[in-house]
C-alpha atoms as a PDB file:
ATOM      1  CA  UNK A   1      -0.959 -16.142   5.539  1.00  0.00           C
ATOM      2  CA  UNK A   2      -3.357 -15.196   2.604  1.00  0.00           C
ATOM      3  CA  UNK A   3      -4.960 -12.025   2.782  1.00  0.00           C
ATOM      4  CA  UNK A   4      -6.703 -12.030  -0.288  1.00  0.00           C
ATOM      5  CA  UNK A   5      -7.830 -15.388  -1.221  1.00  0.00           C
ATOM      6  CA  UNK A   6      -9.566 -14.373  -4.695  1.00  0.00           C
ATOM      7  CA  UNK A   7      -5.911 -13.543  -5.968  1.00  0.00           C
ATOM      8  CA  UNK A   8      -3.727 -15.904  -3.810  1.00  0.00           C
ATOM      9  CA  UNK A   9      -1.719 -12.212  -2.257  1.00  0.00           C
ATOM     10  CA  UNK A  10      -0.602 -13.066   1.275  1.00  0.00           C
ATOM     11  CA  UNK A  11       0.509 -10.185   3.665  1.00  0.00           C
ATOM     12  CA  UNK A  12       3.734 -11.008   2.898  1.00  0.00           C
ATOM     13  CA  UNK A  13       2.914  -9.723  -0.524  1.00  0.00           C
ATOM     14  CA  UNK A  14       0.983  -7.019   0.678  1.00  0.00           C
ATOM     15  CA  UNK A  15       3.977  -5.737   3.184  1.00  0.00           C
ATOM     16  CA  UNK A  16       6.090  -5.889   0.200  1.00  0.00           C
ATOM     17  CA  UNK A  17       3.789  -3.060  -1.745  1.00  0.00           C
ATOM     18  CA  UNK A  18       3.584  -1.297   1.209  1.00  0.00           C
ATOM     19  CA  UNK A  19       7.544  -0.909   1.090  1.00  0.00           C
ATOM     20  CA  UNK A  20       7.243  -0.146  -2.599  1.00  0.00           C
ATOM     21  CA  UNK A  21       5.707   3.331  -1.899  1.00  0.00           C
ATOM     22  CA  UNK A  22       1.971   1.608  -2.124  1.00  0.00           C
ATOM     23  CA  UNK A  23      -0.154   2.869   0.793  1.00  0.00           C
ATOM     24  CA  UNK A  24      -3.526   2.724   0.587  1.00  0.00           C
ATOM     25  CA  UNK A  25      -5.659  -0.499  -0.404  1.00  0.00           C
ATOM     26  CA  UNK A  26      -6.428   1.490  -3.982  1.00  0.00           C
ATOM     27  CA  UNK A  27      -2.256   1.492  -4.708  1.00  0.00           C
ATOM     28  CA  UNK A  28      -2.074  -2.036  -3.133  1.00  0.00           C
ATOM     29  CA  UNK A  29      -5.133  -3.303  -5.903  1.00  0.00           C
ATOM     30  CA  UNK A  30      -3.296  -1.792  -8.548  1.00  0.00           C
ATOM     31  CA  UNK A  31      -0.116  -3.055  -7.641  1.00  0.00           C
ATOM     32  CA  UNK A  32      -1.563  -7.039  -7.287  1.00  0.00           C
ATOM     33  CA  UNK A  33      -5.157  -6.852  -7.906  1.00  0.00           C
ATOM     34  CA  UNK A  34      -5.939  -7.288  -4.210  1.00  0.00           C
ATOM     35  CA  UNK A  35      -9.371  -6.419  -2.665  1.00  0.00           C
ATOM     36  CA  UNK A  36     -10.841  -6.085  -6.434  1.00  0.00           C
ATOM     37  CA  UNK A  37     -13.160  -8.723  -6.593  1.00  0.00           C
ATOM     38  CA  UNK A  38     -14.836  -9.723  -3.742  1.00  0.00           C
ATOM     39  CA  UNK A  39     -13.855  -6.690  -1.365  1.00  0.00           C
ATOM     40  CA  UNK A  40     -13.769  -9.304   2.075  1.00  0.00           C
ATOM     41  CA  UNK A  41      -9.814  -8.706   2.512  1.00  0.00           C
ATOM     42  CA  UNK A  42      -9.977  -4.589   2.057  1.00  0.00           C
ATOM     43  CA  UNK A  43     -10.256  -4.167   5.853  1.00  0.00           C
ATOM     44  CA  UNK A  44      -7.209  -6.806   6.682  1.00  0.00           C
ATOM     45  CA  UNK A  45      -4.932  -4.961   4.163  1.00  0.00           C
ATOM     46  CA  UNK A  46      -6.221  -1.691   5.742  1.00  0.00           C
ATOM     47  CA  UNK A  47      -4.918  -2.743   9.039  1.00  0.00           C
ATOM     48  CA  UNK A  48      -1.623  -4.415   7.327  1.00  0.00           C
ATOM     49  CA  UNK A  49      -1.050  -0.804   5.878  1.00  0.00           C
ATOM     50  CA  UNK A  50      -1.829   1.278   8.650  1.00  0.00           C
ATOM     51  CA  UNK A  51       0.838  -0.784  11.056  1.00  0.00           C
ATOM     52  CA  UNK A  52       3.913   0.012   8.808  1.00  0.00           C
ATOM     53  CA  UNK A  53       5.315   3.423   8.003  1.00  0.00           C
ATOM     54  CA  UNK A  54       4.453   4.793   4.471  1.00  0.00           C
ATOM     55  CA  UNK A  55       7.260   7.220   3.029  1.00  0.00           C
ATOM     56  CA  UNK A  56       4.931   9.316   1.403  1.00  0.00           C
ATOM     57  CA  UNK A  57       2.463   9.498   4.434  1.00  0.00           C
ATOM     58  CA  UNK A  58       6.000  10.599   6.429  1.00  0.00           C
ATOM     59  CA  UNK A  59       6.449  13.429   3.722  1.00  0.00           C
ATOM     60  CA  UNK A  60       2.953  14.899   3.884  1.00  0.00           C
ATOM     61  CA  UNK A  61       3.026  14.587   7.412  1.00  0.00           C
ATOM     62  CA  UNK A  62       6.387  17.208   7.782  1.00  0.00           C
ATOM     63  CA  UNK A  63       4.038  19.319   5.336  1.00  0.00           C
ATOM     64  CA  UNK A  64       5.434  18.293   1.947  1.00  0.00           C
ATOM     65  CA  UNK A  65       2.718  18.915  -0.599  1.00  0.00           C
ATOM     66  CA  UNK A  66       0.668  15.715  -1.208  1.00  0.00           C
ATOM     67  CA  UNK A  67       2.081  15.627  -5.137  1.00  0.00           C
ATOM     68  CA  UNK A  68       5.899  16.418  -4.249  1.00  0.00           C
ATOM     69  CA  UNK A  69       5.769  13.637  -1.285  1.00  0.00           C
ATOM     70  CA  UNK A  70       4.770  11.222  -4.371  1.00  0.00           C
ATOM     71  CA  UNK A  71       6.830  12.148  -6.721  1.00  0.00           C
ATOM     72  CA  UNK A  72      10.148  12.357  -3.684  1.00  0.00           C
ATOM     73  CA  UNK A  73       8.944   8.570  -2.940  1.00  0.00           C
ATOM     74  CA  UNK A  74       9.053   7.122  -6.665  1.00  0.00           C
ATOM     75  CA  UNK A  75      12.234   8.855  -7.610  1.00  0.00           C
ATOM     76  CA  UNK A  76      13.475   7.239  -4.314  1.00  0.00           C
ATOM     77  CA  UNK A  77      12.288   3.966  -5.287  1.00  0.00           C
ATOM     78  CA  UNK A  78      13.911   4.150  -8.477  1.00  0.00           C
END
């Protein structure tokens, strides 16, 4: 299903960021250019994001600093 219909990104798309480290709808625009034009699908990938777990969000969470939970989650991804 299309979440973003400006760009053609579907959720499968999105949920694919998401996994990637990208958890907010800001990360998710940069990463596909999602929720940049029109701004309708911002709330849907909102919701799509805040259903899955986000490693960094984990990290902050157990009261790594906001910076070090980033950096831990793209040295993991690499």
């Amino acid at each position: 299903m299309y979440v973003c219909s400006c760009f053609g990104v579907t959720e499968k798309q999105v949920k694919e960021h998401a996994e990637a480290g990208a958890c907010t709808p800001r990360q998710i625009a940069s990463a596909c250019k999602a929720g940049t034009d029109c701004g309708s699908c911002v709330r849907r990938i909102q919701a799509l994001l805040g259903r899955g777990s986000c490693p960094r969000r984990e990290l902050v969470d157990q009261g790594v600093p906001a910076f070090t939970a980033e950096t831990t989650a793209l040295s993991e991804a690499a």
